[in-house]
Protein backbone atom coordinates (compact mmCIF):
# COMPACT_ATOMS: atom_id res chain seq x y z
CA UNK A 1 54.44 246.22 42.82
CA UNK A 2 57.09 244.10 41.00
CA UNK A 3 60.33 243.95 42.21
CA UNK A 4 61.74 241.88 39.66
CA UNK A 5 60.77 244.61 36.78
CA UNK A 6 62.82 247.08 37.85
CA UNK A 7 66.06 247.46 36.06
CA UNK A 8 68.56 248.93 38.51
CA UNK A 9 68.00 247.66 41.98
CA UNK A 10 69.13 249.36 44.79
CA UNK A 11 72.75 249.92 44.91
CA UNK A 12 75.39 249.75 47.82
CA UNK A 13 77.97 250.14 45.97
CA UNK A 14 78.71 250.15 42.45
CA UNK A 15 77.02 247.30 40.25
CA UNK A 16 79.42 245.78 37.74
CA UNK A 17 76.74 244.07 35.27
CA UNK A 18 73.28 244.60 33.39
CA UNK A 19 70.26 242.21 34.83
CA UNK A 20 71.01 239.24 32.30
CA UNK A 21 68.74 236.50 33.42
CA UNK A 22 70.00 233.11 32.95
CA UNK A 23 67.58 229.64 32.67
CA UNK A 24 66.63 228.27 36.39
CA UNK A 25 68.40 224.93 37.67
CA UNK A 26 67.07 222.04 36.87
CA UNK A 27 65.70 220.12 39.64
CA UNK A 28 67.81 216.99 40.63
CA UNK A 29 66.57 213.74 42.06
CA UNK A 30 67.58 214.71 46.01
CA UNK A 31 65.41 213.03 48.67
CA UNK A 32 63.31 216.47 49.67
CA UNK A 33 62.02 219.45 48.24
CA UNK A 34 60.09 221.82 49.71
CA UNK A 35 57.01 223.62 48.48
CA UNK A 36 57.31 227.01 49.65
CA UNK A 37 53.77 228.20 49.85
CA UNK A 38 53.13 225.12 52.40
CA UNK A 39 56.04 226.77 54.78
CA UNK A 40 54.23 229.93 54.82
CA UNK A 41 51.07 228.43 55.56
CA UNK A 42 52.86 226.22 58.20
CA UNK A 43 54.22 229.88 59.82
CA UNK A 44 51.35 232.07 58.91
CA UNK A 45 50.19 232.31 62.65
CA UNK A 46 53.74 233.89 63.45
CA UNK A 47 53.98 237.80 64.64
CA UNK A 48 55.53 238.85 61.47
CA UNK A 49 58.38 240.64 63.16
CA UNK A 50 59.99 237.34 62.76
CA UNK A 51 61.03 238.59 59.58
CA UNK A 52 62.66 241.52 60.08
CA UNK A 53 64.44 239.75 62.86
CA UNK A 54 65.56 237.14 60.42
CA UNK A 55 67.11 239.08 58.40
CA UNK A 56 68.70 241.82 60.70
CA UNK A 57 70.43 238.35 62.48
CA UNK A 58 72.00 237.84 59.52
CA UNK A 59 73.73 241.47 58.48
CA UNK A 60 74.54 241.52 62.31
CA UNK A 61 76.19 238.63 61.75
CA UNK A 62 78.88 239.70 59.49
CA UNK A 63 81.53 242.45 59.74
CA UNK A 64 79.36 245.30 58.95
CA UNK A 65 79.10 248.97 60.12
CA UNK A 66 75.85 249.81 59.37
CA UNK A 67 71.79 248.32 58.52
CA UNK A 68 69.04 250.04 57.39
CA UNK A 69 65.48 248.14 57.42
CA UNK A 70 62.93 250.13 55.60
CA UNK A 71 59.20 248.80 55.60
CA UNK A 72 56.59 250.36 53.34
CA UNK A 73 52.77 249.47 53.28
CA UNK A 74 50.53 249.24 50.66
CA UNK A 75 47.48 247.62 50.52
CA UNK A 76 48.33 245.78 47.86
CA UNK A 77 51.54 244.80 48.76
CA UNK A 78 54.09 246.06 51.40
CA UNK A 79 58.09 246.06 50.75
CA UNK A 80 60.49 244.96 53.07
CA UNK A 81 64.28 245.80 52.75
CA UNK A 82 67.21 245.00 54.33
CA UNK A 83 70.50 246.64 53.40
CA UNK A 84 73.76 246.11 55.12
CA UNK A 85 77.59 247.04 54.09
CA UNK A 86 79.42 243.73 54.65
CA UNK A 87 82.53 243.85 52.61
CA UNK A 88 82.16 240.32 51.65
CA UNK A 89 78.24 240.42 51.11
CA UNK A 90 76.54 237.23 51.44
CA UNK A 91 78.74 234.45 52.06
CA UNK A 92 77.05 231.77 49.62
CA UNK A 93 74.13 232.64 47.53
CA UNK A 94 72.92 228.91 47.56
CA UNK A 95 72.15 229.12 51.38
CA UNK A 96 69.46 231.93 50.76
CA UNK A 97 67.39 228.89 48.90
CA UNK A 98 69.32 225.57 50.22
CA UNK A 99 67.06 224.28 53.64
CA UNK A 100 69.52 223.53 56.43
CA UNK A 101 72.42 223.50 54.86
CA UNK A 102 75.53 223.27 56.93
CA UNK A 103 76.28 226.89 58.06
CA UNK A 104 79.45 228.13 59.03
CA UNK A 105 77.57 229.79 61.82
CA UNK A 106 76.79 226.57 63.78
CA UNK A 107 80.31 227.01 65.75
CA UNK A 108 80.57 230.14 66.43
CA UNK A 109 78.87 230.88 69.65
CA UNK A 110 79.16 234.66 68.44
CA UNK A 111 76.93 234.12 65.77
CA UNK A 112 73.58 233.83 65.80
CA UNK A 113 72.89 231.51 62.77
CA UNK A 114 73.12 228.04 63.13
CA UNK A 115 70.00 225.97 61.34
CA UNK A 116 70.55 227.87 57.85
CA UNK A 117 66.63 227.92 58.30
CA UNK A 118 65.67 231.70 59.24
CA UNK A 119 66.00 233.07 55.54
CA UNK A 120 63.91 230.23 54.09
CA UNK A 121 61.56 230.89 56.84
CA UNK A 122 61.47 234.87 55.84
CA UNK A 123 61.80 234.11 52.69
CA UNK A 124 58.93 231.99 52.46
CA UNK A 125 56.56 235.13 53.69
CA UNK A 126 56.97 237.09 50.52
CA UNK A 127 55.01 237.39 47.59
CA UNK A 128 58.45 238.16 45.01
CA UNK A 129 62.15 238.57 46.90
CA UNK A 130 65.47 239.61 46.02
CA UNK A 131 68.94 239.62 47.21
CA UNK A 132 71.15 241.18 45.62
CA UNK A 133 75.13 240.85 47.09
CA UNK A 134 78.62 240.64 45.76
CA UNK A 135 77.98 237.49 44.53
CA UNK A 136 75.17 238.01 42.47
CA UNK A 137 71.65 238.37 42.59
CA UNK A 138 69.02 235.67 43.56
CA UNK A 139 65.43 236.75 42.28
CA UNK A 140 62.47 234.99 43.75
CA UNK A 141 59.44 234.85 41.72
CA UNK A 142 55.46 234.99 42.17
CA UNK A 143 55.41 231.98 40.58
CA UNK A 144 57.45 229.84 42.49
CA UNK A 145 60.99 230.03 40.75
CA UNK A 146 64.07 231.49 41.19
CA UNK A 147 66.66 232.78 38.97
CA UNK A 148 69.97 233.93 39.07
CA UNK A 149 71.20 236.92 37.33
CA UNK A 150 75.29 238.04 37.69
CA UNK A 151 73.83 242.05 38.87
CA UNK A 152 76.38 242.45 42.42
CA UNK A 153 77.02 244.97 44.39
CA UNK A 154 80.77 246.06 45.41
CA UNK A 155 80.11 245.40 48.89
CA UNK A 156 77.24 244.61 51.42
CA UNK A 157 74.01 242.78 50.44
CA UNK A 158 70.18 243.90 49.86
CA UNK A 159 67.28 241.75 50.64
CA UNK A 160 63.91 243.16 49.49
CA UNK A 161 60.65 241.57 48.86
CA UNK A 162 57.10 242.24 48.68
CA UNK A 163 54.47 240.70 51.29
CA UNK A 164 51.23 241.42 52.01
CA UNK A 165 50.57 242.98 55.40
CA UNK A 166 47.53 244.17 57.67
CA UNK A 167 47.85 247.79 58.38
CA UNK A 168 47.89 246.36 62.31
CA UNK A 169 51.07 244.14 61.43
CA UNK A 170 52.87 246.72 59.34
CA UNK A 171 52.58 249.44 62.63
CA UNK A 172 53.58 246.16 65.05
CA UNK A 173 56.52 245.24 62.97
CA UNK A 174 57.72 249.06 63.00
CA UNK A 175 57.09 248.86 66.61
CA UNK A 176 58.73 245.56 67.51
CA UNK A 177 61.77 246.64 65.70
CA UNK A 178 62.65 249.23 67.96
CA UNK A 179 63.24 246.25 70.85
CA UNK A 180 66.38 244.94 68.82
CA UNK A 181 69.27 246.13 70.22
CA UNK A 182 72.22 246.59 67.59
CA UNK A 183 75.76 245.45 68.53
CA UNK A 184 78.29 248.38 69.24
CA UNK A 185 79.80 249.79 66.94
CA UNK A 186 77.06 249.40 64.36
CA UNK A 187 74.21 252.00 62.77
CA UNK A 188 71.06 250.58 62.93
CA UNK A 189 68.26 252.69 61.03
CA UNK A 190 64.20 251.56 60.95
CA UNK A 191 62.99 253.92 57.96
CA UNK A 192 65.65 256.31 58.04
CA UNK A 193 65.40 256.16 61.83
CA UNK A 194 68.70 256.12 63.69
CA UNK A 195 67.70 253.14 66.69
CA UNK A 196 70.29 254.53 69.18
CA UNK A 197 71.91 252.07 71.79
CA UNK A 198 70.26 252.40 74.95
CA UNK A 199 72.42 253.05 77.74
CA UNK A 200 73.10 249.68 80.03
CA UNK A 201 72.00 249.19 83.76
CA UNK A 202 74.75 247.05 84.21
CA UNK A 203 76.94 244.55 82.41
CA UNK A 204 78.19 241.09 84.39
CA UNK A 205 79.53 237.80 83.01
CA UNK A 206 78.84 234.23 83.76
CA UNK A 207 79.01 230.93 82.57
CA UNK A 208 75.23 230.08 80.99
CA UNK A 209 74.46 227.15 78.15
CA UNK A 210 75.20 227.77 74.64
CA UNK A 211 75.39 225.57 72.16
CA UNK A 212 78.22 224.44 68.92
CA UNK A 213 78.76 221.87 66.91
CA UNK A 214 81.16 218.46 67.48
CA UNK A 215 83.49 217.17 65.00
CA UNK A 216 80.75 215.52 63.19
CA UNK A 217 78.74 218.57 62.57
CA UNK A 218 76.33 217.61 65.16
CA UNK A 219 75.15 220.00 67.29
CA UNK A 220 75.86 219.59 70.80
CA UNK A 221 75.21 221.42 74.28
CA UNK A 222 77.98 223.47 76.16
CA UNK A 223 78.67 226.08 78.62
CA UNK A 224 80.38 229.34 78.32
CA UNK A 225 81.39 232.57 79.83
CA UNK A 226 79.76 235.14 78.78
CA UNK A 227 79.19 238.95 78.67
CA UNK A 228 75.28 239.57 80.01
CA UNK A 229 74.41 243.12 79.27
CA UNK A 230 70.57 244.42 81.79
CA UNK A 231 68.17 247.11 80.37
CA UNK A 232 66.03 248.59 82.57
CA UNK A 233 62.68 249.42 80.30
CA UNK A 234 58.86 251.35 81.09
CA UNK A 235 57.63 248.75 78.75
CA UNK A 236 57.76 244.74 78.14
CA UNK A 237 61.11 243.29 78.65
CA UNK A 238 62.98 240.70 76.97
CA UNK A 239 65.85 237.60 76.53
CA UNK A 240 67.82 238.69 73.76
CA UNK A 241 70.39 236.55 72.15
CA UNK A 242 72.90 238.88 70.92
CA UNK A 243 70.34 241.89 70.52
CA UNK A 244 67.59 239.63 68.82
CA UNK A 245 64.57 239.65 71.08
CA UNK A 246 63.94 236.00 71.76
CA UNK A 247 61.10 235.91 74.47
CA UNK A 248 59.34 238.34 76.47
CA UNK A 249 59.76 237.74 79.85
CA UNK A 250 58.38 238.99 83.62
CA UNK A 251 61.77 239.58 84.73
CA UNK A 252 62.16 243.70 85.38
CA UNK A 253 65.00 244.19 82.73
CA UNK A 254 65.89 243.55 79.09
CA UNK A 255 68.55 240.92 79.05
CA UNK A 256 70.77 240.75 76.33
CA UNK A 257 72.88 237.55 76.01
CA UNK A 258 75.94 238.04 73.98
CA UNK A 259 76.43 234.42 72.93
CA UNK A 260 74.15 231.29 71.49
CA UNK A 261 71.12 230.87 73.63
CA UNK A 262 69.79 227.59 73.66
CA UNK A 263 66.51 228.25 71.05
CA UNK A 264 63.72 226.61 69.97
CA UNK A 265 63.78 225.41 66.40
CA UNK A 266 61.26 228.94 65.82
CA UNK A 267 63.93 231.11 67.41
CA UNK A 268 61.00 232.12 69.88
CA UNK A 269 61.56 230.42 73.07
CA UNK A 270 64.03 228.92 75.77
CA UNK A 271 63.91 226.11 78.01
CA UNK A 272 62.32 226.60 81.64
CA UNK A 273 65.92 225.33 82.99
CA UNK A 274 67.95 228.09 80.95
CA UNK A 275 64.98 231.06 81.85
CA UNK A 276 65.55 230.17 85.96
CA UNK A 277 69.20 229.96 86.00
CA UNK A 278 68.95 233.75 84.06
CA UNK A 279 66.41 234.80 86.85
CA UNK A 280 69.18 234.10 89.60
CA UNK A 281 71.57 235.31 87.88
CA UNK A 282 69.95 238.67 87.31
CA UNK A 283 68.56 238.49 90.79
CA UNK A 284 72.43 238.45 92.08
CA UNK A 285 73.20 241.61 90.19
CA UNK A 286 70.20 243.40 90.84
CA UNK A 287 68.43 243.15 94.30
CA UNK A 288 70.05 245.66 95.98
CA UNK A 289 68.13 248.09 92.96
CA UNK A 290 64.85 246.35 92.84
CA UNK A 291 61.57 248.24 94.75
CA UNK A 292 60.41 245.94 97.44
CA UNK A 293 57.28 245.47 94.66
CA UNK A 294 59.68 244.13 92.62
CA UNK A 295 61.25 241.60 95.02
CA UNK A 296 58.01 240.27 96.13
CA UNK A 297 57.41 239.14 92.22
CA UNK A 298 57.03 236.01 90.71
CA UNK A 299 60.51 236.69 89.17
CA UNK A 300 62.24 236.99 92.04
CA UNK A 301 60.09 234.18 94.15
CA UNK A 302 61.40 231.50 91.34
CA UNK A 303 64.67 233.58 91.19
CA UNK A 304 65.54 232.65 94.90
CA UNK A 305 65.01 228.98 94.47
CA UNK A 306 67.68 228.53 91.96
CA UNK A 307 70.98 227.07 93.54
CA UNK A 308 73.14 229.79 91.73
CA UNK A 309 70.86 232.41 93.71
CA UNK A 310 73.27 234.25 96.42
CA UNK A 311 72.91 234.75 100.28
CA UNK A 312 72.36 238.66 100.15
CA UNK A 313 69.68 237.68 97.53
CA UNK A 314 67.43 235.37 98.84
CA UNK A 315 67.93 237.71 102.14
CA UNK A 316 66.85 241.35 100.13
CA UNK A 317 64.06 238.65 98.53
CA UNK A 318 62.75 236.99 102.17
CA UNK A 319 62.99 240.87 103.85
CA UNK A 320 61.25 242.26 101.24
CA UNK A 321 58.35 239.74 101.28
CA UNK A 322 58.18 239.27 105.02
CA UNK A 323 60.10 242.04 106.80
CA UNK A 324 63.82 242.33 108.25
CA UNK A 325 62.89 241.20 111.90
CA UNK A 326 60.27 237.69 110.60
CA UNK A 327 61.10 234.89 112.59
CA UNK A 328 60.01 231.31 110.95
CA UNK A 329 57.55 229.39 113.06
CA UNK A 330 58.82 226.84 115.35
CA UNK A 331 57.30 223.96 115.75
CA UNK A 332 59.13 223.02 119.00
CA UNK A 333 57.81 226.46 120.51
CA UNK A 334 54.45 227.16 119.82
CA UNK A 335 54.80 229.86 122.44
CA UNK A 336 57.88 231.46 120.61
CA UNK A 337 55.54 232.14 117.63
CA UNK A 338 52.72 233.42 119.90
CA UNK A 339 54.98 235.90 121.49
CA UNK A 340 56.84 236.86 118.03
CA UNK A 341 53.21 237.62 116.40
CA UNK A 342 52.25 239.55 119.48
CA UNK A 343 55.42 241.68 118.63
CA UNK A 344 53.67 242.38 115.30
CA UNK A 345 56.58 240.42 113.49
CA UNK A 346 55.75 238.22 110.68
CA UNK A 347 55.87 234.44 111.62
CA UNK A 348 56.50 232.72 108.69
CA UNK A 349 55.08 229.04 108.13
CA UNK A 350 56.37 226.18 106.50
CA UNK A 351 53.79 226.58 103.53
CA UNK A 352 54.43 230.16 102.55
CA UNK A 353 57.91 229.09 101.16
CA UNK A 354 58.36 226.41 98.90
CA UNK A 355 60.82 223.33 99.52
CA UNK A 356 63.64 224.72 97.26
CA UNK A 357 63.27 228.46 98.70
CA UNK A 358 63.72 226.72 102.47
CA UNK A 359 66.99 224.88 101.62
CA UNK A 360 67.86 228.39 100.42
CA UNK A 361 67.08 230.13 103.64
CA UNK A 362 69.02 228.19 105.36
CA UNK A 363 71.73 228.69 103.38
CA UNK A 364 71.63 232.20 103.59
CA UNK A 365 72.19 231.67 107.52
CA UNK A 366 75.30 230.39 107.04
CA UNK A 367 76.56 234.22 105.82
CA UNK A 368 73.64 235.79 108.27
CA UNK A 369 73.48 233.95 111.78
CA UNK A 370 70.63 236.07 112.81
CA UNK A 371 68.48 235.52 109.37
CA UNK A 372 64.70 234.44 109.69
CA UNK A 373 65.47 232.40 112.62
CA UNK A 374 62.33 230.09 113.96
CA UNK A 375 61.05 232.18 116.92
CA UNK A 376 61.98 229.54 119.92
CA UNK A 377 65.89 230.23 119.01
CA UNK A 378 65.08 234.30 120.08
CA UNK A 379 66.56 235.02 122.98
CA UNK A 380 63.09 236.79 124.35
CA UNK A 381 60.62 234.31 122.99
CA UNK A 382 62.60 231.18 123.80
CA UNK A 383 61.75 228.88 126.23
CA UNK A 384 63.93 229.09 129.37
CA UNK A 385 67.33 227.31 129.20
CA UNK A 386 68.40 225.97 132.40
CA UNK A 387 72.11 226.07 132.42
CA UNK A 388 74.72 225.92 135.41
CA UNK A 389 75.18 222.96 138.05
CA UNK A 390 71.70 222.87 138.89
CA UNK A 391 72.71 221.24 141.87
CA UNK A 392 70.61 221.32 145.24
CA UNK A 393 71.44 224.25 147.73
CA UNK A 394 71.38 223.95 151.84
CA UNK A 395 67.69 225.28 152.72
CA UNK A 396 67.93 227.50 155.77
CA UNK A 397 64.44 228.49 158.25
CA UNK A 398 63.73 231.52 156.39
CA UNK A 399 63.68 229.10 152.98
CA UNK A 400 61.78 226.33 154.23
CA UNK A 401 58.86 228.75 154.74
CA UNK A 402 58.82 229.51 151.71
CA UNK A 403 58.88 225.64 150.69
CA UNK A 404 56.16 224.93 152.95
CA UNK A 405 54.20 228.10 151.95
CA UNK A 406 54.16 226.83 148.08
CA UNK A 407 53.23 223.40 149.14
CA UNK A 408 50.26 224.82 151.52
CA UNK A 409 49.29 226.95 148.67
CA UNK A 410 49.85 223.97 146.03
CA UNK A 411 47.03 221.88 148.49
CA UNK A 412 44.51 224.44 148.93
CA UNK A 413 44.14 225.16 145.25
CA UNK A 414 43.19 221.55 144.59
CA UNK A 415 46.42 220.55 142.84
CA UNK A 416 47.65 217.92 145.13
CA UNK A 417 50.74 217.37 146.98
CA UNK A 418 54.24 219.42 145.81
CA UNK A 419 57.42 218.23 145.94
CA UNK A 420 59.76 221.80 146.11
CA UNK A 421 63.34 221.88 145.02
CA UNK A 422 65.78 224.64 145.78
CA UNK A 423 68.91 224.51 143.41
CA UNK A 424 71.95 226.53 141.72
CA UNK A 425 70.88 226.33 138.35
CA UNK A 426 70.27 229.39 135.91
CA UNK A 427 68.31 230.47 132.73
CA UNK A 428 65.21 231.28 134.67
CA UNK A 429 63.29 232.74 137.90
CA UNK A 430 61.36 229.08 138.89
CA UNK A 431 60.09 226.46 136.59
CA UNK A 432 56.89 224.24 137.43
CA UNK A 433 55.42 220.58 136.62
CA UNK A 434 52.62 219.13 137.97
CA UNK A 435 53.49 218.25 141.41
CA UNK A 436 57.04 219.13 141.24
CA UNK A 437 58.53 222.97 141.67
CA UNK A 438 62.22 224.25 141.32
CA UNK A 439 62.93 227.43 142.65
CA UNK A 440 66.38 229.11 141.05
CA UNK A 441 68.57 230.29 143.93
CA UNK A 442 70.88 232.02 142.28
CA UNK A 443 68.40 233.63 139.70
CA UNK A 444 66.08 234.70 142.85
CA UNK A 445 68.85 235.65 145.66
CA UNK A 446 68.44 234.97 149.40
CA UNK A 447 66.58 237.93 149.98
CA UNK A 448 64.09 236.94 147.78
CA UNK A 449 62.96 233.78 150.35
CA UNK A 450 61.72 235.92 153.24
CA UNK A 451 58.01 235.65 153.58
CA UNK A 452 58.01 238.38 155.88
CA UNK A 453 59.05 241.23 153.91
CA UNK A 454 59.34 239.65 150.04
CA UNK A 455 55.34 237.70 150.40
CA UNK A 456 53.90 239.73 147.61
CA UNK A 457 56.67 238.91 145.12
CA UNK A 458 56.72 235.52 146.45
CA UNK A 459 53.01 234.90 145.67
CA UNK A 460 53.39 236.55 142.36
CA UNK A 461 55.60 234.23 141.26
CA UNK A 462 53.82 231.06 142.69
CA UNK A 463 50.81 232.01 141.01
CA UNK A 464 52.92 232.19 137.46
CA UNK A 465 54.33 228.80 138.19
CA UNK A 466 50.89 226.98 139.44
CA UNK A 467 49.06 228.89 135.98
CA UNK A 468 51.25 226.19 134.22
CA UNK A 469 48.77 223.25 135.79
CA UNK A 470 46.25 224.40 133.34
CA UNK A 471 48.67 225.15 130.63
CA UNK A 472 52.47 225.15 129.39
CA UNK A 473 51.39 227.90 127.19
CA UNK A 474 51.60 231.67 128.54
CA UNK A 475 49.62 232.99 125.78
CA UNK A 476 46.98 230.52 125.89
CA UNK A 477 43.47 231.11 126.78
CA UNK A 478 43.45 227.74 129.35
CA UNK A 479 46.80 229.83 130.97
CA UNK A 480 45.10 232.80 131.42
CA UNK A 481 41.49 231.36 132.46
CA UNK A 482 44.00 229.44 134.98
CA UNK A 483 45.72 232.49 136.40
CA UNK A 484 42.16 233.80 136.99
CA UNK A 485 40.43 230.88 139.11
CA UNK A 486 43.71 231.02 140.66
CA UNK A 487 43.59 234.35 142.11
CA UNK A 488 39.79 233.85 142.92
CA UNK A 489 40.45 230.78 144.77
CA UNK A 490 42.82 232.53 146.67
CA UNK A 491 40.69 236.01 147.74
CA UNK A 492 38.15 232.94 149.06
CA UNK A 493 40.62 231.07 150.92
CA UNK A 494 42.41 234.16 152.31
CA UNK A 495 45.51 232.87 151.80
C-alpha cells in the first residue's frame, strides 16, 4: 500500500489545492536530530494501542464533535486513520515532526498534551504517514523524509499511515480501543462503530496532583479540584486521564480523571503516591456498594491506610474483613481475649493490621466509640473494676463465721494463713490474692453471710476465689486443674 500515491486523500471537508509537492527542508546545524527508525526500535516492545491512543488524545484535545479511528489489516501492511472535525485542524504542522517542542498544552490541566512527544512517538511506528489539516499536508516517507504539500482540508485533520501489524495486535488494538472513554458531547466511532458513553457509577470531586507549567516554561507539580467520574466494569479496570486509559489497575472500577495526571514520560504509568491517594478516595465513595469480597481486597487493605481514607471506610473495610462485633486483643487482658474468642468473635492481633491501618482504627473510634475495641475494655470480658468507697464495714457474729470459715477452709487446702476483708466497695462479687480475700458487702448483701442457710453459695464462691492460687486466668488450664484438686481436697476433708 502507498499512501503517498494516491491523489485525493481523504476529505473532511472541501480541499482547496492539487498535491503539489515542494523540495524538503534543508537540515540546519541544531544540536539534535533524531533518527526515526532508532525511536521505533527504542518503543517496539510497546502494546501498540499506544498509537491509537496517541492520536485520539490529540483530536480530543481540540474543539471537536466527532472522531472516527478506522484500522485495517493486511499482511503486508495495515492502515491506521484518525479523522476528527476540529474547525481549526491542527494547530501547527511543525509540531507533528518538531521533538518536544513547547506545546500550548503544557498549561492547560484540561488537556492532555504536554511533552509534544506522543505524535513523534506514533509517528515513529509507521512505515509511510500523513496528516492532512487546514494547514496543509505533512507526508512522511518510507524513506525517511518528509515533505510538505499545500493539499488542506476546510476543517478537522486526518492522520493515516501504514504499519505493519500481527494479526494478534491488529484484534488487541480493536479491542483496547473500546476502553477509551470519549468526552461528552463527542462521537467516537472504531470502524464505523459508534463507542457509546457508558453510563457512570458515580461522579465526585477532589483535590488530586496535576501538573502545569511556571513562568519559565518549566513544568512544575500542583494540586487541583477535580471532577472524578467511577465505572463499574465485568472486565479489567483502569486510571484514565481524561478518557485515555493510563494503567490498569486492581481497584473494582474504571476511574476516569478529568484533569492532568501525573504520567510517566511513556504515558503508561503513575506514581505509587498518586495510585494510593486514588484508592482512598474511591474507597470513600464506594464502600457502602462494595461485596464484602471486595472490601477484603488488596485495594481496599492499602485503601484504608491512606490518611484521606474516612471513618465509615476503614469501619465497612475492618467489618468486612473481621466481622461487626471483633474486639482487638488486649494485651493487658489476656483473659478478655480468651473469653471474646470463646464467644466465637474474631480477636484481632497486632500483626494482622499493619502500622498505618492501626493509627486508622483508632481514628475511626473517635466517630464510633464502640469500634473494634481491645476485648478487656468489654463490659463482659473485662476484668472487674472495683469502684465505690471500698471502705471497711462493721463485721457482725453471723459475718465473722463466714471470715473464719474462709480462713479454716484457706488452711486445710494447703494455702496458708488468710487475711479476710469485708468492705463497701463495688464492681464485683469477692476478689482474691494469695493470702489476702475481700469480700464485697454491698455486691453480696447481708443475707448472703449466713452459713446456716446461704453455705452452698458461700462455698461456691470460696472455691472461685481460692481457684485464683493456681491461676489469675479463668480460662486457663492451671485454673481449671485448680478448681478440680480443690473440690477433691474438699470431698476428703469433709469440709
Amino acid at each position: 500500500m502507498n499512501l503517498l500515491s494516491q491523489k485525493n486523500p481523504t476529505k473532511v471537508g472541501k480541499v482547496d489545492s492539487s498535491d503539489m509537492q515542494t523540495k524538503p527542508s534543508r537540515l540546519n546545524n541544531k544540536w539534535f536530530s533524531v533518527n526515526h527508525i532508532g525511536l521505533k526500535k527504542n518503543q517496539s516492545d510497546k502494546n501498540k494501542i499506544f498509537i491509537i491512543k496517541e492520536l485520539v488524545s490529540n483530536a480530543f484535545d481540540e474543539d471537536i464533535s466527532k472522531c472516527e479511528v478506522t484500522v485495517s489489516w493486511d499482511s503486508n501492511g495495515s492502515t491506521i486513520k484518525v479523522v476528527d472535525d476540529s474547525s481549526e485542524g491542527f494547530k501547527k504542522l511543525a509540531d507533528a515532526y518538531t521533538l518536544f517542542n513547547e506545546s500550548y498544552k503544557a498549561s492547560d490541566t484540561s488537556k492532555r498534551g504536554r511533552f509534544s512527544y506522543g505524535t513523534k512517538s506514533s509517528l515513529a511506528m509507521f512505515k509511510e504517514a500523513k496528516i492532512v489539516s487546514t494547514k496543509g499536508t505533512i507526508l512522511f516517507k518510507s524513506n525517511g523524509t518528509r515533505t510538505k504539500t499545500s493539499t488542506k482540508t476546510e476543517k478537522g485533520s486526518i492522520f493515516e499511515g501504514v504499519i505493519k501489524l500481527k494479526k494478534s495486535e491488529y484484534e488487541e488494538i480493536l479491542n483496547l480501543s473500546k476502553t477509551i472513554i470519549p468526552p461528552k458531547n463527542v462521537e467516537f466511532l472504531i470502524n464505523n462503530v459508534l463507542l457509546k458513553r457508558a453510563n457512570n457509577h458515580s461522579v465526585f470531586t477532589e483535590t488530586l496532583p496535576t501538573v502545569t507549567v511556571d513562568e519559565s516554561g518549566n513544568f512544575t507539580p500542583t494540586s487541583r479540584l477535580t471532577e472524578v467520574e467511577l465505572f463499574k466494569s465485568l472486565d479489567k479496570n483502569y486510571i484514565c486521564e481524561l478518557g485515555i486509559p493510563v494503567v490498569e489497575t486492581d481497584i473494582p472500577f474504571t476511574i476516569n480523571v478529568n484533569q492532568k495526571v501525573p504520567l510517566s514520560k511513556d504515558r503508561d504509568n503513575v506514581k505509587p503516591t498518586y495510585l494510593k491517594k486514588l484508592k482512598a478516595f474511591v474507597l470513600n465513595q464506594t464502600h457502602t456498594d462494595l461485596s464484602e469480597d471486595e472490601l477484603q481486597t488488596t485495594f481496599a487493605q492499602e485503601a484504608l491506610e491512606q490518611k484521606e481514607a474516612t471513618a465509615e471506610a476503614v469501619k465497612s473495610v475492618i467489618d468486612a474483613k473481621f466481622g461487626e462485633d471483633a474486639v482487638v486483643y488486649d494485651m493487658s487482658d489476656i483473659e478478655a481475649n480468651k473469653k471474646a474468642f470463646a464467644d466465637e468473635r474474631q480477636v484481632i492481633s497486632g500483626s494482622q493490621l499493619s502500622k498505618e491501618a492501626w493509627s486508622k482504627v483508632k481514628e475511626a473510634r473517635e466517630e464510633y466509640s464502640d469500634f473494634a475495641l481491645p476485648s478487656g475494655q468489654i463490659g463482659k470480658y473485662a476484668k472487674p473494676e472495683f469502684t465505690g468507697g471500698a471502705e471497711e464495714v462493721p463485721v457482725d457474729d453471723k459475718m465473722q463465721e463466714v471470715v473464719d470459715y474462709a480462713k479454716f477452709l484457706h488452711q486445710q487446702l494447703g494455702f496458708g494463713s488468710l487475711s479476710v476483708t469485708v468492705h463497701d466497695g463495688s464492681g464485683a462479687l469477692a476478689s482474691y490474692g494469695r493470702g489476702n480475700l475481700q469480700l464485697f458487702f454491698n455486691v453480696l448483701g447481708r443475707q448472703w453471710f449466713d452459713l446456716d442457710t446461704n453455705k452452698q453459695e458461700i462455698l461456691e464462691l470460696l472455691i472461685h476465689e481460692f481457684g485464683h492460687y493456681y491461676s489469675a486466668d479463668h480460662l486457663s488450664r492451671n485454673y481449671y486443674d485448680g478448681l478440680c484438686k480443690i473440690g477433691a481436697k474438699l470431698i476428703i476433708l469433709k469440709v
